[in-house]
N, C-alpha and C. Protein backbone atom coordinates (compact mmCIF):
# COMPACT_ATOMS: atom_id res chain seq x y z
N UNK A 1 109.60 146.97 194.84
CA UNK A 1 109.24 146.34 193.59
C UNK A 1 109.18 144.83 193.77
N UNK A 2 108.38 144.23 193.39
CA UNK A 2 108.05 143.14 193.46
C UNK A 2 109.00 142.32 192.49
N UNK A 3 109.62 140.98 193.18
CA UNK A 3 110.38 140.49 192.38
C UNK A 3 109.67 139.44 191.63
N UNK A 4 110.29 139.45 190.14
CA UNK A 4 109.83 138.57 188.84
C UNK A 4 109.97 137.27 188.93
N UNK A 5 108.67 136.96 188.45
CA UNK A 5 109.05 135.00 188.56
C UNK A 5 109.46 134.96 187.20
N UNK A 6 110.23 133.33 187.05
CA UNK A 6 110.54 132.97 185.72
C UNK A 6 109.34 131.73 185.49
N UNK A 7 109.55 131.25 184.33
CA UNK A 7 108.74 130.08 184.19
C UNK A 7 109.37 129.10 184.27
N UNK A 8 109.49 127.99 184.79
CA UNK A 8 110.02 126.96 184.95
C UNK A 8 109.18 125.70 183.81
N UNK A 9 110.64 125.21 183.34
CA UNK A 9 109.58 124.36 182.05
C UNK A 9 110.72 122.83 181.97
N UNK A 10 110.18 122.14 181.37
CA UNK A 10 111.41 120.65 180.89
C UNK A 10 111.42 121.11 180.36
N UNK A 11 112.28 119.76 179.73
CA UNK A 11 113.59 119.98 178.51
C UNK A 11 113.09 119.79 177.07
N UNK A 12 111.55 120.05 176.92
CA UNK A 12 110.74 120.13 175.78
C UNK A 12 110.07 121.82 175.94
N UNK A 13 110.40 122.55 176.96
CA UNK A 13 110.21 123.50 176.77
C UNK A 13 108.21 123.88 176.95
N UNK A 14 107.79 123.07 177.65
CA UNK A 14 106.68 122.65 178.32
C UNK A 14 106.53 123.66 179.75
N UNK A 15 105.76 124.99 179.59
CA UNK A 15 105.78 125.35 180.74
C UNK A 15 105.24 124.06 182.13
N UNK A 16 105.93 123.97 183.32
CA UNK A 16 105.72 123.31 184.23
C UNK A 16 105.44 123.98 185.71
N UNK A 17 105.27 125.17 185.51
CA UNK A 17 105.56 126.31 186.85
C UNK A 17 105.70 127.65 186.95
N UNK A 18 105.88 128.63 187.86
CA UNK A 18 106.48 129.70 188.07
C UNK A 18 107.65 129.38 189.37
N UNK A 19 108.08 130.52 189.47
CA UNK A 19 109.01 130.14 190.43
C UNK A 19 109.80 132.06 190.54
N UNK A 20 109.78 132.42 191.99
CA UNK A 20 110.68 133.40 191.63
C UNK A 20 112.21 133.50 191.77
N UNK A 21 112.30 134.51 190.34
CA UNK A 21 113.84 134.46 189.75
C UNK A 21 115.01 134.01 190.55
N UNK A 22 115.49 134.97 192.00
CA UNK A 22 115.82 134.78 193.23
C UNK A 22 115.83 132.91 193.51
N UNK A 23 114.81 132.68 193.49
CA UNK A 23 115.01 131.28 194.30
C UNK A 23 115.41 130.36 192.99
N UNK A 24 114.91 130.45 192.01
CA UNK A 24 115.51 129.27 190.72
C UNK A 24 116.67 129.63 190.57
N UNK A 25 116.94 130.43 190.30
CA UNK A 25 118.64 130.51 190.67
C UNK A 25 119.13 130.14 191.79
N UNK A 26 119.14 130.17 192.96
CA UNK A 26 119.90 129.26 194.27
C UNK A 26 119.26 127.96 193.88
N UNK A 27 118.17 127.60 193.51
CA UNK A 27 117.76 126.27 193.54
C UNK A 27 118.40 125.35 191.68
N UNK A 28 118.95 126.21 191.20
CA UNK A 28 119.25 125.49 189.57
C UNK A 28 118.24 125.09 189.77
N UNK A 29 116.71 125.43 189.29
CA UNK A 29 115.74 124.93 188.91
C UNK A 29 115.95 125.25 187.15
N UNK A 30 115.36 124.49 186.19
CA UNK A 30 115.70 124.59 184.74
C UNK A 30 114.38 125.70 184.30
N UNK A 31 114.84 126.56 183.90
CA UNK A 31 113.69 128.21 183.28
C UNK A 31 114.01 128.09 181.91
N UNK A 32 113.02 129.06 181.52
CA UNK A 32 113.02 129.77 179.99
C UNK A 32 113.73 130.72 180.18
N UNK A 33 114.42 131.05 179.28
CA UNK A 33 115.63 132.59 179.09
C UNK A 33 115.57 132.56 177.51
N UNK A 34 115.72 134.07 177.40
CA UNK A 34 116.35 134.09 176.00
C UNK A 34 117.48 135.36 175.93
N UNK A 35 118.27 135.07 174.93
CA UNK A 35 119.37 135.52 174.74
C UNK A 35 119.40 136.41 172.82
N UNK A 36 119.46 137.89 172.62
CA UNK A 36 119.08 138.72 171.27
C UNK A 36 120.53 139.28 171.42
N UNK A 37 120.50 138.85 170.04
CA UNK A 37 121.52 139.61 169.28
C UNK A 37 121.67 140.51 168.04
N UNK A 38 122.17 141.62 168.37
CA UNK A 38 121.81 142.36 167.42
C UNK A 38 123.08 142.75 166.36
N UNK A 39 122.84 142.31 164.70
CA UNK A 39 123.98 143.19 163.91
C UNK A 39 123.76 144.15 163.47
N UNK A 40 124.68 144.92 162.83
CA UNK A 40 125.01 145.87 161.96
C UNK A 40 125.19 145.45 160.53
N UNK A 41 124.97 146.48 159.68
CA UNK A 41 125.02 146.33 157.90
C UNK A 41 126.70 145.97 157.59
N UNK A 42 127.15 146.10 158.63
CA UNK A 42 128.85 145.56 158.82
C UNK A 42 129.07 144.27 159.51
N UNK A 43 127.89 143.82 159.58
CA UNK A 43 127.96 142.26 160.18
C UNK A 43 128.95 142.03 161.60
N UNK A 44 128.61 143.20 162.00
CA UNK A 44 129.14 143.52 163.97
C UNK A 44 128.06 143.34 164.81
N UNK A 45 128.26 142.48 165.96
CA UNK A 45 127.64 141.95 167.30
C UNK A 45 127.62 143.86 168.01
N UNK A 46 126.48 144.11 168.36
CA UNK A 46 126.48 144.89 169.53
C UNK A 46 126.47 144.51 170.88
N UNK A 47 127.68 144.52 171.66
CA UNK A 47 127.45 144.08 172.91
C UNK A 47 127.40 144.61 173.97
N UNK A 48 127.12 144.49 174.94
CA UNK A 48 127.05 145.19 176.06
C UNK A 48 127.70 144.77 177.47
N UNK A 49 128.24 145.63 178.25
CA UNK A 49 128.65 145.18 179.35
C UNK A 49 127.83 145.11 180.29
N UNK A 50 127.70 144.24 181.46
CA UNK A 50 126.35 144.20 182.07
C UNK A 50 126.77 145.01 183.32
N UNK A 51 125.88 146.05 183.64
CA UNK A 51 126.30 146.91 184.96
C UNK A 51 127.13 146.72 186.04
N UNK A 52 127.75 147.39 186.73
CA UNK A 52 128.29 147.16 188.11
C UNK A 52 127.49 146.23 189.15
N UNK A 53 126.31 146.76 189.11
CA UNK A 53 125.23 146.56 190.06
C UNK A 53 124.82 144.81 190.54
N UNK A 54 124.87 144.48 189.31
CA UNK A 54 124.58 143.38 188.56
C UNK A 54 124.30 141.96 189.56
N UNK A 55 123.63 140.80 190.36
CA UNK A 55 123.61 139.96 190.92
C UNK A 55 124.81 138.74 190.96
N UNK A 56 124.69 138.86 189.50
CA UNK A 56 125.73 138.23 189.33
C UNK A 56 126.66 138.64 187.72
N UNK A 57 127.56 138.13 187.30
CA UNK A 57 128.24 138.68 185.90
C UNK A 57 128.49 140.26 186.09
N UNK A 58 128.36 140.55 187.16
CA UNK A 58 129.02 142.18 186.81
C UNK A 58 129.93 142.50 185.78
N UNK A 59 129.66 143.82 185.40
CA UNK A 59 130.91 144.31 184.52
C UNK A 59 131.45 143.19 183.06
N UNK A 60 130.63 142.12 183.12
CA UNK A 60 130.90 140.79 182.15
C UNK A 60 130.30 141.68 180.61
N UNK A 61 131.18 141.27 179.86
CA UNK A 61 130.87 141.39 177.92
C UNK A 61 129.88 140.15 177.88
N UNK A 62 128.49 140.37 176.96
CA UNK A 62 127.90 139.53 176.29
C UNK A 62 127.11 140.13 175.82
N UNK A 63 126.09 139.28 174.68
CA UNK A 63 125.29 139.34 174.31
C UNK A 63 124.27 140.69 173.87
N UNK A 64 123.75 141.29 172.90
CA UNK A 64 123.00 142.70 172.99
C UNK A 64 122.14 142.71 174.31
N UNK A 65 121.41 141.68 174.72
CA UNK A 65 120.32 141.52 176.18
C UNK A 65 120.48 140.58 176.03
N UNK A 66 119.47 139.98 177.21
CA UNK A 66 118.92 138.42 177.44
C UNK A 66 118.25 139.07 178.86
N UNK A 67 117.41 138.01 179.32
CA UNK A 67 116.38 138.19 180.26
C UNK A 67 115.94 136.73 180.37
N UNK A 68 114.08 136.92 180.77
CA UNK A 68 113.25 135.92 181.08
C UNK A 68 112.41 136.35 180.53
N UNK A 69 111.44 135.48 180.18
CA UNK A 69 110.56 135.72 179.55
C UNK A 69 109.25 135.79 180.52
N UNK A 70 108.14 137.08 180.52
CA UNK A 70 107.16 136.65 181.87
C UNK A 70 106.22 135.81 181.23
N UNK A 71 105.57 134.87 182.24
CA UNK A 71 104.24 134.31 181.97
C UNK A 71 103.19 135.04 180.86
N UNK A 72 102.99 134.23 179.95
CA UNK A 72 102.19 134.40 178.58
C UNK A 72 102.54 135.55 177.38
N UNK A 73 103.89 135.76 178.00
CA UNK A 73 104.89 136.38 176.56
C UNK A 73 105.13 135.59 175.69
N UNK A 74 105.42 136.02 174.48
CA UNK A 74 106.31 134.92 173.70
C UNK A 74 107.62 135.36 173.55
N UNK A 75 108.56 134.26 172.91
CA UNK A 75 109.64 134.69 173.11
C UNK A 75 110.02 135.94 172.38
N UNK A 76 109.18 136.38 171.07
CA UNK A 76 109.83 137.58 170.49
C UNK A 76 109.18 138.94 171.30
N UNK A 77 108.28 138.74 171.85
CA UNK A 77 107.47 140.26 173.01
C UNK A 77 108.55 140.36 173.71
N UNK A 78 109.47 138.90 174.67
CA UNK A 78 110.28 139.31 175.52
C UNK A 78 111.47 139.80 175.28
N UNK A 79 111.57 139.07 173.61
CA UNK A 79 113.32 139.99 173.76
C UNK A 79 112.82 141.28 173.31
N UNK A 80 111.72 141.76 172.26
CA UNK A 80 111.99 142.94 172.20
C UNK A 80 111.39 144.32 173.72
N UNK A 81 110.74 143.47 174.43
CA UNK A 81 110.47 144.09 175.54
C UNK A 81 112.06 144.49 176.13
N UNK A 82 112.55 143.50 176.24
CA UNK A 82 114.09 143.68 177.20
C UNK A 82 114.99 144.75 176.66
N UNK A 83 114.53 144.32 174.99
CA UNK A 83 116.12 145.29 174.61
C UNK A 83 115.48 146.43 174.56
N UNK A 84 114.51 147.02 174.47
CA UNK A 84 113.84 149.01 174.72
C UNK A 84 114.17 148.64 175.83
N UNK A 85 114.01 147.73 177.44
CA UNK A 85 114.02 148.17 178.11
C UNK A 85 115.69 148.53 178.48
N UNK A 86 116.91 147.81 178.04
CA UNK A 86 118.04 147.53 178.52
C UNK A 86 119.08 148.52 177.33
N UNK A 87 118.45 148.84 176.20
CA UNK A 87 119.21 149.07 175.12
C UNK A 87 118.33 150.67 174.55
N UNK A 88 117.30 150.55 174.45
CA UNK A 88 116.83 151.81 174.20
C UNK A 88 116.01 152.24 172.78
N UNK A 89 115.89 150.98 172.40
CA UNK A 89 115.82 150.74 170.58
C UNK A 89 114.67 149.59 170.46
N UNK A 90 114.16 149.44 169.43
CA UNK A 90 113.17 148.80 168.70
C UNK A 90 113.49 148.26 167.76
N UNK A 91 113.59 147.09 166.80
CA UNK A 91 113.96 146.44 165.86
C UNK A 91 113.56 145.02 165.68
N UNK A 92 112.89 144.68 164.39
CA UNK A 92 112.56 143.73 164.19
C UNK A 92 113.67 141.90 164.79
N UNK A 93 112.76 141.12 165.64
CA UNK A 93 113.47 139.95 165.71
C UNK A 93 113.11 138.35 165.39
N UNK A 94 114.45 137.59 165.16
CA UNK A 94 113.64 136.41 164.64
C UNK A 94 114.64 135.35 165.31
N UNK A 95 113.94 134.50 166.04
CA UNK A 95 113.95 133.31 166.64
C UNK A 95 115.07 132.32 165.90
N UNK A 96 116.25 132.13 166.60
CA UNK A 96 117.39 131.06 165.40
C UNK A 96 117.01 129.95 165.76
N UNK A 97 117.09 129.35 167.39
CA UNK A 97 117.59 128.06 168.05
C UNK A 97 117.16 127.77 170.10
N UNK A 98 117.22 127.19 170.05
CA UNK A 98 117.18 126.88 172.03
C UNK A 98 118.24 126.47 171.83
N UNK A 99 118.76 126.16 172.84
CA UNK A 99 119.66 125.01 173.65
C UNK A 99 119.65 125.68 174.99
N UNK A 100 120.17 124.40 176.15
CA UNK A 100 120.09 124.08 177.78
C UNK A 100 121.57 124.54 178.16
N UNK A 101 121.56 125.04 178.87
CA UNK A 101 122.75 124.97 180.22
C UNK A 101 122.50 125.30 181.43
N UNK A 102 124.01 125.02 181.70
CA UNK A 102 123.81 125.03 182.96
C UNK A 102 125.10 125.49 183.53
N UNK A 103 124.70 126.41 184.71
CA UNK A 103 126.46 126.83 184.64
C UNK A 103 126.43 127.88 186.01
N UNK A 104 127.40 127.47 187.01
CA UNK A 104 127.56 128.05 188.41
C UNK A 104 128.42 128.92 188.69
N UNK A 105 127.54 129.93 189.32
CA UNK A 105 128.52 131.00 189.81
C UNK A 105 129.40 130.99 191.42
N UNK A 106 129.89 132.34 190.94
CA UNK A 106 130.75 131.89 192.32
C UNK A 106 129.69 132.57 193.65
N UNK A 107 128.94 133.62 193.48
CA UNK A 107 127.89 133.35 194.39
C UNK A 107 126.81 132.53 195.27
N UNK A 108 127.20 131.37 194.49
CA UNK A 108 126.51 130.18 194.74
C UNK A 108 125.60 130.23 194.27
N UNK A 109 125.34 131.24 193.33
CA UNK A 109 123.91 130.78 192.06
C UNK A 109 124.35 130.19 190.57
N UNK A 110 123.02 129.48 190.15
CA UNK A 110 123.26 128.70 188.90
C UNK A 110 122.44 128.81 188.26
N UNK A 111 122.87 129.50 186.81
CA UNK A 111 121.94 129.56 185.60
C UNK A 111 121.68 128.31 185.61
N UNK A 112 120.17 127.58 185.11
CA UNK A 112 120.36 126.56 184.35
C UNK A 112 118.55 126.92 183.56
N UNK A 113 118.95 126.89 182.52
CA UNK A 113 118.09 127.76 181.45
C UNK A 113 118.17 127.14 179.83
N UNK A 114 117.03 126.99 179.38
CA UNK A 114 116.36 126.82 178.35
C UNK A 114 116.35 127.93 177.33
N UNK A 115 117.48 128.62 176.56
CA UNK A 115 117.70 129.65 176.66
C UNK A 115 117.44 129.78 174.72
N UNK A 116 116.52 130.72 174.70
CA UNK A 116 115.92 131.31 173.32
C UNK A 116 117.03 132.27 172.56
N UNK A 117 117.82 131.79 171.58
CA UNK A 117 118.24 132.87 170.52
C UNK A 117 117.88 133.64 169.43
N UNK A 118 117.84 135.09 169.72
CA UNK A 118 117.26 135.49 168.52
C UNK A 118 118.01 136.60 167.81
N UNK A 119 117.76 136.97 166.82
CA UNK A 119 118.78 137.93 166.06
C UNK A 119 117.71 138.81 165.72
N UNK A 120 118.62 140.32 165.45
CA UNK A 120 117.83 141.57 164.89
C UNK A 120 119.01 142.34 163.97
N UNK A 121 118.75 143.35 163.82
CA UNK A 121 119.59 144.14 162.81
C UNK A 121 119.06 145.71 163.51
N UNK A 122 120.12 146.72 163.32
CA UNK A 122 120.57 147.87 163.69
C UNK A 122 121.76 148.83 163.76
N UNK A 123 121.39 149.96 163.26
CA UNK A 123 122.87 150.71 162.65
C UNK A 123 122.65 151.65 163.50
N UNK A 124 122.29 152.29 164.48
CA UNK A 124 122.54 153.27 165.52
C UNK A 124 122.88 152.76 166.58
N UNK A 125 123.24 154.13 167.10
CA UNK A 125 124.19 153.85 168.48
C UNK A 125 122.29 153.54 169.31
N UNK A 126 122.72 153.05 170.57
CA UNK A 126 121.64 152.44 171.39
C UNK A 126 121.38 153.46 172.38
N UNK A 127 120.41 153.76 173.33
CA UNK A 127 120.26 154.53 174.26
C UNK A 127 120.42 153.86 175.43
N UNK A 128 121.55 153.36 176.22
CA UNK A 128 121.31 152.73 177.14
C UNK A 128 121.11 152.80 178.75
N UNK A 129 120.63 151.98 179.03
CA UNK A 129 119.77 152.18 180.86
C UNK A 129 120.91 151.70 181.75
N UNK A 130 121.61 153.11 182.31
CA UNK A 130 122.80 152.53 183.07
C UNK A 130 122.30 151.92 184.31
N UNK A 131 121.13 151.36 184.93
CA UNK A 131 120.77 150.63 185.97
C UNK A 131 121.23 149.29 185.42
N UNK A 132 121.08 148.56 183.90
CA UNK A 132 121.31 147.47 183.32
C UNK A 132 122.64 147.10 183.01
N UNK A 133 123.07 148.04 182.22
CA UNK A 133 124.40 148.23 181.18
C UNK A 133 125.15 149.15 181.52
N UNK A 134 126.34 148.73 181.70
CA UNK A 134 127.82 149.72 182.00
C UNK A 134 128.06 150.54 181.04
N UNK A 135 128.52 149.86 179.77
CA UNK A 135 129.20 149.98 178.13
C UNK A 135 128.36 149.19 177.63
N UNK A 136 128.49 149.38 176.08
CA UNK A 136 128.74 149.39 174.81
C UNK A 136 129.41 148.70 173.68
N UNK A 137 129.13 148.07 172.70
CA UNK A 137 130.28 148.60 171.77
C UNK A 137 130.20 147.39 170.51
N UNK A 138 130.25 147.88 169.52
CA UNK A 138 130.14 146.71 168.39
C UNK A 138 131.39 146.27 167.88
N UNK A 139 131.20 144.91 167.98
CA UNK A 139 132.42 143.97 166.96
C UNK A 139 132.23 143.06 166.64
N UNK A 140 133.05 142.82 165.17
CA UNK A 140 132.92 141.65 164.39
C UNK A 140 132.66 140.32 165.07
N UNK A 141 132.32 139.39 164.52
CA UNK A 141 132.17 137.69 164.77
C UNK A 141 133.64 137.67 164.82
N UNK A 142 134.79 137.62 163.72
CA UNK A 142 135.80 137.32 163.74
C UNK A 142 136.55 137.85 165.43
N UNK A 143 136.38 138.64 165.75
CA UNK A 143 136.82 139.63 166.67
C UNK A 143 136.73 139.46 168.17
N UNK A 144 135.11 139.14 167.93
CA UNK A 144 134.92 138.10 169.29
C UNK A 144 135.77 137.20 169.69
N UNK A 145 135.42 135.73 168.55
CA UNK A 145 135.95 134.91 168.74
C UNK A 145 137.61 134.26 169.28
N UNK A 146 138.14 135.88 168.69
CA UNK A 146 139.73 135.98 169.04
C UNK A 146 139.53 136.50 170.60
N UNK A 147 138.77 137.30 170.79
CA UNK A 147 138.76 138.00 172.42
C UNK A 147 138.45 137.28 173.02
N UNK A 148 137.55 136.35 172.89
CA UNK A 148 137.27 135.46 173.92
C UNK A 148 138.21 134.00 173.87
N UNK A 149 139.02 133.44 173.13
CA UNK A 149 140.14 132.80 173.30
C UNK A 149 141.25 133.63 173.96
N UNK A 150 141.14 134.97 173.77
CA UNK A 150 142.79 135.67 174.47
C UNK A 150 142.28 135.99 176.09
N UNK A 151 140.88 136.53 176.08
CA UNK A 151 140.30 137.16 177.45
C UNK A 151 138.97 136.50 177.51
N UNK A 152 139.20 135.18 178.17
CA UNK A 152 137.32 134.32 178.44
C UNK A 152 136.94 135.18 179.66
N UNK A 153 137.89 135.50 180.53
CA UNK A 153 137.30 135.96 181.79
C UNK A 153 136.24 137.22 181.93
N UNK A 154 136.12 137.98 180.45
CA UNK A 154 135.60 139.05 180.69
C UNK A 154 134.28 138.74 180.04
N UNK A 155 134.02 137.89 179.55
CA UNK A 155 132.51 137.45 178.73
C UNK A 155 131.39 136.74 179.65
N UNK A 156 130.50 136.43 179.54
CA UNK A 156 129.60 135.36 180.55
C UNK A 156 129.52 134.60 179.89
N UNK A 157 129.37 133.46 180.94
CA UNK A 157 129.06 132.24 180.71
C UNK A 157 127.89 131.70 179.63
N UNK A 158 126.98 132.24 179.32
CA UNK A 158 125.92 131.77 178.33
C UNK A 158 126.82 132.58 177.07
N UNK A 159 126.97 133.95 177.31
CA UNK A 159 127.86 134.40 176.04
C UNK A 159 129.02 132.89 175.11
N UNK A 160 129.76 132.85 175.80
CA UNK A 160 131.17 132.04 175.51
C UNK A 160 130.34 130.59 174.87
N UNK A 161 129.40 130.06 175.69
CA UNK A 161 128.54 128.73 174.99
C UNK A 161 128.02 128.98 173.88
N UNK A 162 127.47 130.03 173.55
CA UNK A 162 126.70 130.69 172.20
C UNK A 162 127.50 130.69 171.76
N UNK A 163 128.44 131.40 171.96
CA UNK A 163 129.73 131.43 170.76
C UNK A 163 130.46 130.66 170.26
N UNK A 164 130.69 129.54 170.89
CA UNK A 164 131.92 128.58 170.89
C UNK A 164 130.72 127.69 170.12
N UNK A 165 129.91 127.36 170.25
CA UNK A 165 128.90 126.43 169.66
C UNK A 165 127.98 126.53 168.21
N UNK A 166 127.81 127.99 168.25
CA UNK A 166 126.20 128.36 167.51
C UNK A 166 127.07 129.98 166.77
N UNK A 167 128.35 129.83 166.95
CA UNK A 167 128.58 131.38 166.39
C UNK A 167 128.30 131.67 164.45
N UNK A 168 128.15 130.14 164.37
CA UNK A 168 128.05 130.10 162.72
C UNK A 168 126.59 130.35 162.45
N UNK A 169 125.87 130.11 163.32
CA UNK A 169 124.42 130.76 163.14
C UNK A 169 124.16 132.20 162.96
N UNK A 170 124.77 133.03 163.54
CA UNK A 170 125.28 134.39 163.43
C UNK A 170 125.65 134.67 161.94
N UNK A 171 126.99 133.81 161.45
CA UNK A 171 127.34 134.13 160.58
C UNK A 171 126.77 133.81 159.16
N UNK A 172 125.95 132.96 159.04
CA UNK A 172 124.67 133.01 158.12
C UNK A 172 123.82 133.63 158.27
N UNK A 173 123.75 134.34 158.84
CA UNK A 173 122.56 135.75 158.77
C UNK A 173 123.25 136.71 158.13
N UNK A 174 124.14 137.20 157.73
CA UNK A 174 124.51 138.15 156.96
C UNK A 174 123.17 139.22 156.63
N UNK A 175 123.38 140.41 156.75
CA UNK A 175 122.50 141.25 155.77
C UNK A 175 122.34 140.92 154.61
């Protein structure tokens, strides 16, 4: 299988490139990413654990998906492309916010990403693609926020920034 390029863009979000995934990550070159989150009519985060398999963040709690977006997607084709592909489900999404980071693993790779938030809504359990996703499992905003002050180690790194920063964006979406 042929590996995926990302788009490489500034900090206006200006495509400037391709680049594949593999190498912008060893190189922290700055990409487009986006990051979907999905609630419940109970105003619960569905999150997911990201597979064993995983390059990097194994076994890590975050976010319903996140990905890249391919060349001449927009950002809502890609998250809802990702989450049928990672989650198993279809559901309307809507675009909150960007913001940049940047942030190194112990593999010696480094996100550093332009990273798209978007929110959806959903009350069934998900069908998920154990090549992607380990687990499962929905919980409150309140709930998070306590887990990830008692246990940061088990979340990822873009997760914990979303949260610690932008979690009130979440919480004005209410159903």
């Amino acid at each position: 299988m042929k590996e995926e390029n990302v788009i490489l863009v500034n900090e206006k979000d200006e495509q400037i490139g391709l680049m594949p995934k593999l190498e912008a990550h060893e190189k922290a070159v700055l990409h487009r990413a986006f990051s979907v989150f999905v609630l419940n009519n109970k105003n619960e985060i569905m999150l997911q654990q990201r597979a064993h398999q995983k390059y990097h963040s194994p076994l890590l709690w975050t976010n319903t998906c996140c990905s890249h977006q391919r060349d001449g997607e927009t950002n809502i084709q890609a998250g809802s492309r990702r989450l049928f592909e990672e989650m198993g489900f279809e559901t309307g999404l809507k675009e909150l916010f960007h913001f940049i980071y940047k942030a190194p693993f112990d593999n010696g790779l480094t996100e550093h990403e332009l990273d798209h938030v978007m929110i959806g809504y959903y009350n069934d359990n998900p069908k998920i693609n154990t090549e992607e996703v380990e687990n499962w499992k929905w919980m409150s905003i309140d709930d998070v926020k306590n887990d990830i002050q008692l246990h940061p180690e088990i979340y990822t790194v873009w997760f914990k920034i979303i949260f610690d920063e932008f979690y009130h964006f979440l919480e004005d979406h209410k159903i």
